[in-house]
N, C-alpha and C. Protein backbone atom coordinates (compact mmCIF):
# COMPACT_ATOMS: atom_id res chain seq x y z
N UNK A 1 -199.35 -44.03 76.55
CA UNK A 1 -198.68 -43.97 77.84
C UNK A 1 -197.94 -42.64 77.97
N UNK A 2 -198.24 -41.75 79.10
CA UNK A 2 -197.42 -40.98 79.56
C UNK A 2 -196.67 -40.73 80.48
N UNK A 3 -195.14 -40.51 80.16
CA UNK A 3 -194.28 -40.37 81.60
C UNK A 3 -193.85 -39.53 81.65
N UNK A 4 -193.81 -38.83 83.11
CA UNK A 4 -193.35 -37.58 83.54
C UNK A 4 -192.01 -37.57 84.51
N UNK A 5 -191.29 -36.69 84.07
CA UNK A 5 -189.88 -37.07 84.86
C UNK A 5 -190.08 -36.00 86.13
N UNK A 6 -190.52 -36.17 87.10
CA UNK A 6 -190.71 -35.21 88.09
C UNK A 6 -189.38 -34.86 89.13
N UNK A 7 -188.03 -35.15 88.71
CA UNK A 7 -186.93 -34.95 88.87
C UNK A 7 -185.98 -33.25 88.77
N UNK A 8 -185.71 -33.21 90.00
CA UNK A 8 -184.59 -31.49 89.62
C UNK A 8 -183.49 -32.25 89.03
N UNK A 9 -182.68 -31.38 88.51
CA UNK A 9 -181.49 -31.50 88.01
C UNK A 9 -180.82 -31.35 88.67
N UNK A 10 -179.77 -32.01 88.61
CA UNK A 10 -178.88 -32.04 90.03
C UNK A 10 -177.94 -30.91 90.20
N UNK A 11 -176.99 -30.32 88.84
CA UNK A 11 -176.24 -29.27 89.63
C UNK A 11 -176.88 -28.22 89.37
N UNK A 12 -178.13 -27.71 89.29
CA UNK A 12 -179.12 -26.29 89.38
C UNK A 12 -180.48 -26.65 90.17
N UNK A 13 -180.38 -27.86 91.21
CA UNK A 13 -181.50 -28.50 91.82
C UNK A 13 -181.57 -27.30 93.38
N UNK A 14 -182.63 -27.18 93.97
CA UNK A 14 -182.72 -26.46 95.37
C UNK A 14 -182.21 -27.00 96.31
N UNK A 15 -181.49 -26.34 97.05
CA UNK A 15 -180.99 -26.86 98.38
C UNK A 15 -181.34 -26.21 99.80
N UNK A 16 -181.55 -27.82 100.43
CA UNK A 16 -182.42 -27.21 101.87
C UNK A 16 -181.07 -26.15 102.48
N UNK A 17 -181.82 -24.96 103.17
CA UNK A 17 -181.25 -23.94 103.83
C UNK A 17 -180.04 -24.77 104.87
N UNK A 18 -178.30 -24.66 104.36
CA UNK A 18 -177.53 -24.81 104.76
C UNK A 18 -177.01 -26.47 104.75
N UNK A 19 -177.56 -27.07 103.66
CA UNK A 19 -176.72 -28.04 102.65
C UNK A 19 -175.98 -27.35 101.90
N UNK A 20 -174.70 -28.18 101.64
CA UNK A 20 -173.98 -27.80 100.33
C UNK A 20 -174.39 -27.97 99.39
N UNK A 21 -174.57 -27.33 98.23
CA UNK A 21 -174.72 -27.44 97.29
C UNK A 21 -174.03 -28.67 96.37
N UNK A 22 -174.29 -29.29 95.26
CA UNK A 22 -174.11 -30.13 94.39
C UNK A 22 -172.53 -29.41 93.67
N UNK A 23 -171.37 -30.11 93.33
CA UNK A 23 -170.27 -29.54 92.64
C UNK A 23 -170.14 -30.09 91.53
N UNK A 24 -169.88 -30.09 90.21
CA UNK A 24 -169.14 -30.66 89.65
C UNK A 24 -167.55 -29.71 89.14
N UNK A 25 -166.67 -31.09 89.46
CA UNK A 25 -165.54 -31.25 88.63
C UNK A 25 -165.31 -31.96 87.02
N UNK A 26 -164.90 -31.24 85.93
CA UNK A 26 -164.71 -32.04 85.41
C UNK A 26 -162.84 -32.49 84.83
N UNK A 27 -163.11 -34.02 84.90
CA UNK A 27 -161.91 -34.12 85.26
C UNK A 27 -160.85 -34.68 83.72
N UNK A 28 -162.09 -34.75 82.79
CA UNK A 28 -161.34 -34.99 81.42
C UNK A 28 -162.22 -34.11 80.37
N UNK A 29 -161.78 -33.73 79.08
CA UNK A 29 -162.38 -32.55 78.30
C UNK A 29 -162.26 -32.98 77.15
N UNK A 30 -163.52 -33.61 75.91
CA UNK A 30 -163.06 -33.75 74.44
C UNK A 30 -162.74 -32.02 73.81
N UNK A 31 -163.09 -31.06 74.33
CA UNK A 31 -163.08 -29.57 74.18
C UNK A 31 -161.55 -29.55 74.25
N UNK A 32 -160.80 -29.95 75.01
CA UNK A 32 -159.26 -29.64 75.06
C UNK A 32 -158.67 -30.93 74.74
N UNK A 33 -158.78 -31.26 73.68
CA UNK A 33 -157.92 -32.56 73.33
C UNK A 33 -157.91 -33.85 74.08
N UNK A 34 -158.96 -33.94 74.77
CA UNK A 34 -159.23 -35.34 75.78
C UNK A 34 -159.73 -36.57 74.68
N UNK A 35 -159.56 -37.51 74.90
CA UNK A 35 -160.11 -38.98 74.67
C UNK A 35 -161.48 -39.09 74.54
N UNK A 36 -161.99 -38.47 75.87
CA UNK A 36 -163.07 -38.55 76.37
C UNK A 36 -163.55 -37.28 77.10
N UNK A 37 -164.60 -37.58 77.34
CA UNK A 37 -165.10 -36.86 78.67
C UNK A 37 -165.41 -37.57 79.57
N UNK A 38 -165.37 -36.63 80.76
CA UNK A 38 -165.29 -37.20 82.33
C UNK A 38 -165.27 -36.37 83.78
N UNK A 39 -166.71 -36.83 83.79
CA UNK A 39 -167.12 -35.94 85.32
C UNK A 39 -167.18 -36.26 86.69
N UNK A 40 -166.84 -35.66 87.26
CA UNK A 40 -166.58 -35.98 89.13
C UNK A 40 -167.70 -35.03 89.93
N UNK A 41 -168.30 -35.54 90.82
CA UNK A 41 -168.89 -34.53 91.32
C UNK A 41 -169.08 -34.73 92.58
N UNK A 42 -169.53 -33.92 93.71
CA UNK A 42 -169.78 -34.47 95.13
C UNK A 42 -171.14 -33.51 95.56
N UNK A 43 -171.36 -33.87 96.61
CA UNK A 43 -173.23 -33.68 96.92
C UNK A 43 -173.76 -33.97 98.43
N UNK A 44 -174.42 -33.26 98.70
CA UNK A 44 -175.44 -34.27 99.94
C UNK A 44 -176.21 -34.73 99.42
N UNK A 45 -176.22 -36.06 100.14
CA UNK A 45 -177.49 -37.25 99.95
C UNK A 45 -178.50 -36.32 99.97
N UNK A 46 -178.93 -35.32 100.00
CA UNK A 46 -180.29 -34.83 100.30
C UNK A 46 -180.37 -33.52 99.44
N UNK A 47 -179.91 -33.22 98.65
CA UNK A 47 -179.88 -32.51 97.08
C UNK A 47 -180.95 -32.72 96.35
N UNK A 48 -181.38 -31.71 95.70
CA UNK A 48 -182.64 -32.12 94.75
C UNK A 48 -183.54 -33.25 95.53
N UNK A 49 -183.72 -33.96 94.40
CA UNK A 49 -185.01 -35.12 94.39
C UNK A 49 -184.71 -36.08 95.68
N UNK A 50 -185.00 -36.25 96.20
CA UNK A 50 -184.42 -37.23 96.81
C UNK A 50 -185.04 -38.22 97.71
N UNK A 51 -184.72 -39.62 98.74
CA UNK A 51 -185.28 -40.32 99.42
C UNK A 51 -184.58 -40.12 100.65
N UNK A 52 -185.23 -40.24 101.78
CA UNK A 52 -184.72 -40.03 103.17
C UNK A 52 -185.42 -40.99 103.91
N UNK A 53 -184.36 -42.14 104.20
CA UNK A 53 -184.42 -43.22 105.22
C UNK A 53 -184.71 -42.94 106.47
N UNK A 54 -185.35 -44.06 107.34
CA UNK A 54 -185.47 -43.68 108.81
C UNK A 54 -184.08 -43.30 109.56
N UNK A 55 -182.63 -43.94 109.29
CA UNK A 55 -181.55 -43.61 109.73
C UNK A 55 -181.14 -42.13 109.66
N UNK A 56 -182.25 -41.21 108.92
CA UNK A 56 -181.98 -40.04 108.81
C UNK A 56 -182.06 -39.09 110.28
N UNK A 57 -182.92 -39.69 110.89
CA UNK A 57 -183.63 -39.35 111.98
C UNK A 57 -183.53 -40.65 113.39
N UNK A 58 -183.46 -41.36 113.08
CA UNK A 58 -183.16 -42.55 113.57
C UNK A 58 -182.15 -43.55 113.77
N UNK A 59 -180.60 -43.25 114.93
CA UNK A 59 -179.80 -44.30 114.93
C UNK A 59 -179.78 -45.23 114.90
N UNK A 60 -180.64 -45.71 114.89
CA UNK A 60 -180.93 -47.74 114.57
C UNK A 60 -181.84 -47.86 113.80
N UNK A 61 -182.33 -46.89 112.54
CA UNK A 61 -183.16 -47.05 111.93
C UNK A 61 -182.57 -47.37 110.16
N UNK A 62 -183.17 -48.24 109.68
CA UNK A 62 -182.79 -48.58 107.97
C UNK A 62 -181.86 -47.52 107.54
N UNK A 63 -180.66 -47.78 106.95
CA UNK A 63 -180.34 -46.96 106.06
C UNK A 63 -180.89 -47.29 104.73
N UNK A 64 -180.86 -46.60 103.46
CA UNK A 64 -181.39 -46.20 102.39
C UNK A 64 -180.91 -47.78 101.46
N UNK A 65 -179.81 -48.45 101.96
CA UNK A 65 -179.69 -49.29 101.35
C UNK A 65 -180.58 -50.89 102.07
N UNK A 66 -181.10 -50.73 102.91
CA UNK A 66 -181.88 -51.72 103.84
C UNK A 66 -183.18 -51.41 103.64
N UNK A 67 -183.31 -50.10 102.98
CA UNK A 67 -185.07 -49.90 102.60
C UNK A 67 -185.56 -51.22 101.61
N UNK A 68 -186.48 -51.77 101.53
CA UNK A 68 -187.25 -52.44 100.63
C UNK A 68 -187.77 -51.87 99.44
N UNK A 69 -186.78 -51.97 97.88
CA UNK A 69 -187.31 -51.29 96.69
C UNK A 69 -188.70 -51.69 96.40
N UNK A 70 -189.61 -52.38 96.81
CA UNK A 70 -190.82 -52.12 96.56
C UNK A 70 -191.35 -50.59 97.38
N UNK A 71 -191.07 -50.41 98.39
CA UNK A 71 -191.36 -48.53 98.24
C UNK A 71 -191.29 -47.57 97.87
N UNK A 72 -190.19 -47.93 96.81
CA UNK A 72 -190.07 -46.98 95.40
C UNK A 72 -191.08 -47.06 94.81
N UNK A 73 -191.15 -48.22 94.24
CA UNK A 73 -191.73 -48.23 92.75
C UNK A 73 -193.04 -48.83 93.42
N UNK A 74 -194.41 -48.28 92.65
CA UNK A 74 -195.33 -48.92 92.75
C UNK A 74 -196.86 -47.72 92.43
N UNK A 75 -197.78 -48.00 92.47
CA UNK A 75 -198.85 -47.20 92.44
C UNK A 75 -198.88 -46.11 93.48
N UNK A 76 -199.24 -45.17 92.87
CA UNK A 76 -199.17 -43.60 93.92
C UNK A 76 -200.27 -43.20 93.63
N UNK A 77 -200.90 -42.18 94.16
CA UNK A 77 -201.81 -40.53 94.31
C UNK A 77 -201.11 -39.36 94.31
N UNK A 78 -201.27 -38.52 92.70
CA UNK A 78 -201.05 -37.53 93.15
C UNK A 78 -201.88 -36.27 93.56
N UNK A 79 -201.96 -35.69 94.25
CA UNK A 79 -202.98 -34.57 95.02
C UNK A 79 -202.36 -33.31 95.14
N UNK A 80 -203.26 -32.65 94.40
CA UNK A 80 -203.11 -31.04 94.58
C UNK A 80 -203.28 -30.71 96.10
N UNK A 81 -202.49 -29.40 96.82
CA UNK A 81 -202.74 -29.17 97.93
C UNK A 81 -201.92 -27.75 98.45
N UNK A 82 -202.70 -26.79 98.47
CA UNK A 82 -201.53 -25.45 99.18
C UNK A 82 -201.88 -25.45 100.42
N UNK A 83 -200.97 -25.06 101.04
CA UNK A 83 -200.85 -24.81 102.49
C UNK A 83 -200.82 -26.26 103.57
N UNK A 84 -201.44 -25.93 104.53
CA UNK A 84 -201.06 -26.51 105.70
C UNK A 84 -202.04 -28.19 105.77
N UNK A 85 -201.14 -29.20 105.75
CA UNK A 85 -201.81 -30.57 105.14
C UNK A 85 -202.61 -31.13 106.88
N UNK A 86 -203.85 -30.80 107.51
CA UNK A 86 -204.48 -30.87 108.59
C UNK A 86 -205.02 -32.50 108.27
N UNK A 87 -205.21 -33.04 109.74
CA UNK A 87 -205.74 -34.09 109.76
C UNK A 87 -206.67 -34.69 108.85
N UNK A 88 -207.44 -33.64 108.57
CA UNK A 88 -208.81 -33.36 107.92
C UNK A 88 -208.46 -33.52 106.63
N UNK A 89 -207.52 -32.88 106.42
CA UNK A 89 -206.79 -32.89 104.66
C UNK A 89 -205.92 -34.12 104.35
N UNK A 90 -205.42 -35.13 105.54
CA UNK A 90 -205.04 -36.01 104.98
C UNK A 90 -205.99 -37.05 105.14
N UNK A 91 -206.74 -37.39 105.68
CA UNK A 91 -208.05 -38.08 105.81
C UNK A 91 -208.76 -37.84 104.30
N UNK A 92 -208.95 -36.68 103.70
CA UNK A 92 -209.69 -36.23 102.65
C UNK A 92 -208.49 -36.94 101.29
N UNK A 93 -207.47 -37.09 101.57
CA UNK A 93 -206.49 -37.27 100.70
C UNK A 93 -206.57 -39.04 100.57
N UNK A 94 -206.19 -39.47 101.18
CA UNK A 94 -206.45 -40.86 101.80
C UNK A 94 -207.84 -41.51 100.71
N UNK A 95 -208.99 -41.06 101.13
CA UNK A 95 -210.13 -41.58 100.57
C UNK A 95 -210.07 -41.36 98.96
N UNK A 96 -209.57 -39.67 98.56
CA UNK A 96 -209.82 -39.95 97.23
C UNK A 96 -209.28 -40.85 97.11
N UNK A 97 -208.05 -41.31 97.24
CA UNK A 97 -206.73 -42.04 96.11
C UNK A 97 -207.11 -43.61 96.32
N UNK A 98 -207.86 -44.26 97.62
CA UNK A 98 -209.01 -45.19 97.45
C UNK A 98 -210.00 -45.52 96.73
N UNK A 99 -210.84 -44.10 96.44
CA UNK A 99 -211.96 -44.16 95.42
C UNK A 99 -211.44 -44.45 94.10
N UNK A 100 -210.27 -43.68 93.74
CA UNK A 100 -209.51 -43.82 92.58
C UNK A 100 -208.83 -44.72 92.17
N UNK A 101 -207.84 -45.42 93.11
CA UNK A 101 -207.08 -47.07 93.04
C UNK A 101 -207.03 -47.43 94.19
N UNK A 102 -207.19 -48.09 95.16
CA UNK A 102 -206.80 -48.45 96.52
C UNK A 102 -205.30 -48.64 95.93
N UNK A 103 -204.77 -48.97 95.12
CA UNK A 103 -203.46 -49.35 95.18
C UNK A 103 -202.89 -48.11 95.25
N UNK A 104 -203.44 -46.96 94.71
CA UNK A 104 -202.75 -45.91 94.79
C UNK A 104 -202.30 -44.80 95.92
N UNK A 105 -203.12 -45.68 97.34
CA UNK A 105 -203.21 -44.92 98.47
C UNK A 105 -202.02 -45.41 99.30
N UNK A 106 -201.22 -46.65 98.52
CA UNK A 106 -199.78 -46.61 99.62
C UNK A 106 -198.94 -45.72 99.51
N UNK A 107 -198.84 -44.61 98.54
CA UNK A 107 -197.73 -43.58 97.94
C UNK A 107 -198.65 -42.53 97.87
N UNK A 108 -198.26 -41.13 98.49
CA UNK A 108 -198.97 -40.21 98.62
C UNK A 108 -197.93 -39.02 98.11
N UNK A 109 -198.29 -38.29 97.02
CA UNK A 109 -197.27 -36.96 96.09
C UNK A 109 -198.35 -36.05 96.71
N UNK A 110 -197.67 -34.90 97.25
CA UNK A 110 -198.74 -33.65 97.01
C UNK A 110 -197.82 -32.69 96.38
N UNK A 111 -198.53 -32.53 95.48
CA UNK A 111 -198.36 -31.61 94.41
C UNK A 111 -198.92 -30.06 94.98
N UNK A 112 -197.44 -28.76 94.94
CA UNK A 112 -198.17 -27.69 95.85
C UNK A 112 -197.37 -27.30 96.30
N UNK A 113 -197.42 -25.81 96.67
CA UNK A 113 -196.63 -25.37 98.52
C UNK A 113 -197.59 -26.03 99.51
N UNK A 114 -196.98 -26.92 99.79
CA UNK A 114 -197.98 -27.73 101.36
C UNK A 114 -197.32 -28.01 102.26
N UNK A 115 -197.32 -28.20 103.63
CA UNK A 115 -196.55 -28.43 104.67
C UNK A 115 -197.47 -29.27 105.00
N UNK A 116 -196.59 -30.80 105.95
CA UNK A 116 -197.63 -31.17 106.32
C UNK A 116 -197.20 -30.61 108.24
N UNK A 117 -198.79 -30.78 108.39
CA UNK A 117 -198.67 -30.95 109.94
C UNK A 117 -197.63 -32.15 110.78
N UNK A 118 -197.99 -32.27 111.84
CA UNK A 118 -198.16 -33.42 112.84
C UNK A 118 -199.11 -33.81 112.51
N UNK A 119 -200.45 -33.77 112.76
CA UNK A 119 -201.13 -33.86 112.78
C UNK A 119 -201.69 -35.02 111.78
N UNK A 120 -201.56 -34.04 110.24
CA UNK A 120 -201.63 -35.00 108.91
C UNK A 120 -200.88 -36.11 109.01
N UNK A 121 -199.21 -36.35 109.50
CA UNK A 121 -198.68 -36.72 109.44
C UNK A 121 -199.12 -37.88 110.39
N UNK A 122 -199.22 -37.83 111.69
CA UNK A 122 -199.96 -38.84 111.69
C UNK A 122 -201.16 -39.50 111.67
N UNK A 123 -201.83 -39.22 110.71
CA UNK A 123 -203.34 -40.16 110.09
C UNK A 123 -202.24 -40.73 109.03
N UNK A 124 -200.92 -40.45 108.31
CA UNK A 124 -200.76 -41.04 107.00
C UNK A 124 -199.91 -41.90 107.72
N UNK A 125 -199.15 -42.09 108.84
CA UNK A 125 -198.69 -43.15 109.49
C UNK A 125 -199.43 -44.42 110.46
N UNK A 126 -200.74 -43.64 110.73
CA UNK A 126 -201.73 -44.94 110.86
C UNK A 126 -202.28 -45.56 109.80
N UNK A 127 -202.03 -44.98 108.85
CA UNK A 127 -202.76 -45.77 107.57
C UNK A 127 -201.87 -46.44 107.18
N UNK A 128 -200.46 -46.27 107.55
CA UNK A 128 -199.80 -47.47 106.94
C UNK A 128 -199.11 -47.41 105.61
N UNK A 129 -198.79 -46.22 105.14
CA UNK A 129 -199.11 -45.59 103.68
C UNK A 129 -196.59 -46.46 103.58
N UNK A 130 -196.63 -46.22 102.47
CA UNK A 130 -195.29 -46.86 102.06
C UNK A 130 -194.22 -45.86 101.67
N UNK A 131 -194.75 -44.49 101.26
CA UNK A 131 -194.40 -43.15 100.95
C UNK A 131 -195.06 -41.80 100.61
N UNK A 132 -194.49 -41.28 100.98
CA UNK A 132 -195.11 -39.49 101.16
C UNK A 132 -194.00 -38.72 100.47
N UNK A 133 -194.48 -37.95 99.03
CA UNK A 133 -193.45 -36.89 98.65
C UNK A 133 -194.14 -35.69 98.55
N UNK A 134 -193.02 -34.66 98.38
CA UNK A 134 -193.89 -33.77 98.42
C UNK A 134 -192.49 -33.13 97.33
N UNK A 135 -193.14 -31.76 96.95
CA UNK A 135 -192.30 -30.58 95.99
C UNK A 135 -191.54 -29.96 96.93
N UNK A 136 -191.05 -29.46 98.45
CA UNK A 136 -190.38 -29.05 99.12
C UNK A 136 -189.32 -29.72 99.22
N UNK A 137 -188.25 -29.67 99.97
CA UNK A 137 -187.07 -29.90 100.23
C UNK A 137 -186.74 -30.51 101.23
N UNK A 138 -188.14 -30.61 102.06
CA UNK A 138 -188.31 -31.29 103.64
C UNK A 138 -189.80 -31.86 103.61
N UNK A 139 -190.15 -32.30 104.76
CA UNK A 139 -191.35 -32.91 104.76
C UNK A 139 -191.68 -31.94 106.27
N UNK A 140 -192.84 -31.58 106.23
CA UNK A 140 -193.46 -30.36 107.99
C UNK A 140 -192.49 -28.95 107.45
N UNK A 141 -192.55 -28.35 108.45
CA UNK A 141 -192.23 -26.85 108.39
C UNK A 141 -190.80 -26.96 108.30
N UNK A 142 -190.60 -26.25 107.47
CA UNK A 142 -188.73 -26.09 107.26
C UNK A 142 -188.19 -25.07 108.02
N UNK A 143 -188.81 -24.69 109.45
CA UNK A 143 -188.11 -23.94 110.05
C UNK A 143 -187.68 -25.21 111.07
N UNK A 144 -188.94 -26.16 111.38
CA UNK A 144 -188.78 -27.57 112.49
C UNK A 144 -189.28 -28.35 111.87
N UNK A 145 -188.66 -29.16 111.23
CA UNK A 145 -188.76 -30.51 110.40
C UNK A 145 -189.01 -31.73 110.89
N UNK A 146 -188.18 -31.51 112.17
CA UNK A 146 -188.11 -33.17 112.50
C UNK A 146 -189.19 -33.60 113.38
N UNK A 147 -190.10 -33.30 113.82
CA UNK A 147 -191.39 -33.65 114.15
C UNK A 147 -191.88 -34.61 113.74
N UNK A 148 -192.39 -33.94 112.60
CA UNK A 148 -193.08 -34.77 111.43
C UNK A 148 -192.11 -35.59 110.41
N UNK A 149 -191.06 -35.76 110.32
CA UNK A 149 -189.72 -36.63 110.03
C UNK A 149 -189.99 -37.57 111.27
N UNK A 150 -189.84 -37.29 112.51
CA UNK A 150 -189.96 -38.27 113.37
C UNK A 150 -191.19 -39.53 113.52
N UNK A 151 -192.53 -38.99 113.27
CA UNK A 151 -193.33 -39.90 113.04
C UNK A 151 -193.79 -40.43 111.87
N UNK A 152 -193.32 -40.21 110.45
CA UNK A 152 -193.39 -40.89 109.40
C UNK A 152 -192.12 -41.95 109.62
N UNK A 153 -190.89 -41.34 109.63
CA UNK A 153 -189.93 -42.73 109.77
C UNK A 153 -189.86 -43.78 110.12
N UNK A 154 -190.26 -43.32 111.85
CA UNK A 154 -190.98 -44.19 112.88
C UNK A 154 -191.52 -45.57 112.09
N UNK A 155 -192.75 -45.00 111.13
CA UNK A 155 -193.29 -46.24 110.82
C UNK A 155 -192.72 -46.65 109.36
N UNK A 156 -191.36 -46.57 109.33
CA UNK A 156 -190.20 -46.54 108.15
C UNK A 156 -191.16 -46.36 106.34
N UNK A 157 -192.26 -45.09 106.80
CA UNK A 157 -192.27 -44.47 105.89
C UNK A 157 -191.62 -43.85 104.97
N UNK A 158 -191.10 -44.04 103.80
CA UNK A 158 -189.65 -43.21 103.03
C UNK A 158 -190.24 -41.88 102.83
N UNK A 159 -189.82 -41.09 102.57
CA UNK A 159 -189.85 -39.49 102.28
C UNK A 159 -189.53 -39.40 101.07
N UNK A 160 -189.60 -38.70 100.23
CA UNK A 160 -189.80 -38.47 98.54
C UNK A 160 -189.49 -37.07 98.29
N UNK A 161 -188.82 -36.28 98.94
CA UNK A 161 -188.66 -35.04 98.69
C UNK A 161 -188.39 -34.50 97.50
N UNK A 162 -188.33 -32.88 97.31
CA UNK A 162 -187.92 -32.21 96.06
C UNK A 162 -188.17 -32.58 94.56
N UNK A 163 -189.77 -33.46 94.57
CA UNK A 163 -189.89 -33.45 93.40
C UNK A 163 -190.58 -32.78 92.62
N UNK A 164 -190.82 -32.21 91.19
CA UNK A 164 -191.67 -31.19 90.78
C UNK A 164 -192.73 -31.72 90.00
N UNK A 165 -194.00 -31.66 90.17
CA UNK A 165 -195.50 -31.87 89.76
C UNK A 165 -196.02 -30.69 89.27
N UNK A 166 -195.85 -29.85 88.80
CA UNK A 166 -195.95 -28.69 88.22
C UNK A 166 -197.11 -29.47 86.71
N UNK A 167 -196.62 -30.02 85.79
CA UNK A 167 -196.81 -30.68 84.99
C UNK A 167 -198.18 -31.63 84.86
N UNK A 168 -197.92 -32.23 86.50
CA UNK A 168 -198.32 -33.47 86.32
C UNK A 168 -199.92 -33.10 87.21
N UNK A 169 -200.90 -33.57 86.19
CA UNK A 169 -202.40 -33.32 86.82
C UNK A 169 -202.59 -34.41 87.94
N UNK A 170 -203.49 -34.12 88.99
CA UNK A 170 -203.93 -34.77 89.82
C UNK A 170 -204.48 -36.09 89.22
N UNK A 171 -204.23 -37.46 90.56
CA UNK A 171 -204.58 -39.01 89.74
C UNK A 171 -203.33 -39.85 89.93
N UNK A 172 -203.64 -41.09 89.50
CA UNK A 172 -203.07 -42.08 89.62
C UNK A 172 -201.96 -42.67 88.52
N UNK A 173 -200.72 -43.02 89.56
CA UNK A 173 -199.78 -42.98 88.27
C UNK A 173 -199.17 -44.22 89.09
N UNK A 174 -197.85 -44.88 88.12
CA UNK A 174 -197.05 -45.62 88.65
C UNK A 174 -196.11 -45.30 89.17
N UNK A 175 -195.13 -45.05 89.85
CA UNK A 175 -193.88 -44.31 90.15
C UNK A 175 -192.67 -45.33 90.30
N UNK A 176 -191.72 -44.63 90.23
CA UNK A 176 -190.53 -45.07 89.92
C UNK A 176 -189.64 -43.97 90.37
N UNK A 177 -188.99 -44.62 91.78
CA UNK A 177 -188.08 -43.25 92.55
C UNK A 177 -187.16 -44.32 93.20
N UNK A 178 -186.78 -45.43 92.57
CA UNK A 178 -185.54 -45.98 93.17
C UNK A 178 -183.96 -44.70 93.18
N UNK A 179 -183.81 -45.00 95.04
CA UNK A 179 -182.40 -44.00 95.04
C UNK A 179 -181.41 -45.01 94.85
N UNK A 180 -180.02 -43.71 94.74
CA UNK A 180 -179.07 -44.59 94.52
C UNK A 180 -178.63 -45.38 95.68
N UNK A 181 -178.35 -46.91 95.64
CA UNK A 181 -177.61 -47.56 96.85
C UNK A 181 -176.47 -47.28 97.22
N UNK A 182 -176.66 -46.55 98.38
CA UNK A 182 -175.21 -45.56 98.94
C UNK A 182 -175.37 -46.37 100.78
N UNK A 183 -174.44 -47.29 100.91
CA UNK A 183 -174.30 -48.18 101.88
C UNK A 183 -174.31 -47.55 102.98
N UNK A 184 -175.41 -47.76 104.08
CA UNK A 184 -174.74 -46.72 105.46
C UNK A 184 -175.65 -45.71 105.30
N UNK A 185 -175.88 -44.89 104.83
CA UNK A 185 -176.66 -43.54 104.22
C UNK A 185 -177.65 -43.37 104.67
N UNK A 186 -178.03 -42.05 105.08
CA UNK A 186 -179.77 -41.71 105.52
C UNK A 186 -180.07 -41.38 104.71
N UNK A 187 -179.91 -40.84 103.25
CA UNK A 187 -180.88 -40.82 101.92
C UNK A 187 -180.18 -41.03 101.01
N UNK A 188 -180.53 -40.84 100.01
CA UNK A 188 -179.77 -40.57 98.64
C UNK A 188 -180.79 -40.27 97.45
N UNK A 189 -180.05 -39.12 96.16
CA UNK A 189 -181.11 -38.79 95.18
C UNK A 189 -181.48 -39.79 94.66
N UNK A 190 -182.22 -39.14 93.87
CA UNK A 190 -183.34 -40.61 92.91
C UNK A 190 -183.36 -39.52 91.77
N UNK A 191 -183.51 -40.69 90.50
CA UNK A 191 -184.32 -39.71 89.31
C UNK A 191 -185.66 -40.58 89.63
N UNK A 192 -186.60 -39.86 89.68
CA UNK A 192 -188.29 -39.70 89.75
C UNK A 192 -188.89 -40.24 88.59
N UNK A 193 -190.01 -40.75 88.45
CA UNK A 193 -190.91 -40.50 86.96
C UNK A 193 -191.77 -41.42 87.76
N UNK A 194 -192.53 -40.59 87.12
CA UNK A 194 -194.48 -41.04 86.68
C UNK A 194 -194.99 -41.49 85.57
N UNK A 195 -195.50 -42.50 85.58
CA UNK A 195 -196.45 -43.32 84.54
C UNK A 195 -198.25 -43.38 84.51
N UNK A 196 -198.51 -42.94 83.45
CA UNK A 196 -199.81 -42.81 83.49
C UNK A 196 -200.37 -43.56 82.05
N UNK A 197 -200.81 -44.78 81.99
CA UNK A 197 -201.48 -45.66 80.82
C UNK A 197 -202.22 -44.81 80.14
């Protein structure tokens, strides 16, 4: 069995253009005569790795704690892919991860610089798919995001952002991206990992 932690680190993780960055405080020191140690830290829900609820985009839509943890965890596809993710390319994406597990076609990783379209974006919301991550920091073009944020949510697709597949070869894995339950919230990080028998 192999597992891959496809997780950033949180206080040296990327941050989307004009989030705050991740802080830590620390607020006790065995280095200076402490008891213990003891860390404080603060963050946007949307730091590193992370999951982004329909409430992200959506005032009456799930927050992160109303999502259903079976869309974390479960059989995925991961797919190599640079550039621009076209109808055509998610249609083509779709079938492998069918041929390969049908189970693996409710969770879709592309592994890559890839953007998806509109377009892609919605063939993977008529299919019904349970999650879409990708290695970016957003899901569509990070100059206009919410497009394609708007019609995955819509069909309270979760988002899987900022995770790294560098590592991890194309194929079928188990995943495991439960975020943290942060009440109210349009996302929150996750530590990531992949399982491969």
């Amino acid at each position: 069995m192999e597992i891959y932690d496809i997780s950033q680190e949180v206080f040296g993780c990327t941050v989307f253009p004009g989030d705050p960055s991740p802080e830590r405080e620390i607020l006790s020191d065995m280095k200076n005569g402490a008891l213990y140690n003891l860390t404080a830290f603060r963050m946007c829900a949307h730091n590193g790795t992370h999951v982004d609820a329909p409430y992200h985009f959506y005032k009456d839509g799930k927050t992160i704690d109303q999502v259903d943890p079976e869309r974390f965890i479960g059989y995925a596809y991961v797919a190599e892919h640079s550039g621009e993710i076209t109808a055509e390319d998610a249609v083509r994406i779709l079938q492998t991860a069918l041929e390969a597990d049908p189970r693996s076609a409710s969770r879709i990783l592309i592994k890559g610089k890839a953007v998806l379209t509109k377009e892609g974006a919605e063939v993977f919301a008529e299919a019904g798919i349970r999650l879409f991550g990708n290695e970016s920091q957003t899901v569509g073009p990070e100059d206009a995001p919410m497009e394609v944020h708007l019609i995955l949510l819509k069909e309270e697709i979760v988002l899987l952002e900022g995770i790294r597949l560098e590592k991890v070869p194309e194929g079928v894995y188990l995943l495991h991206a439960i975020p943290l339950n942060l009440g109210g919230a349009d996302g929150a990080p996750c530590r990531a990992t992949l399982i491969r028998e």
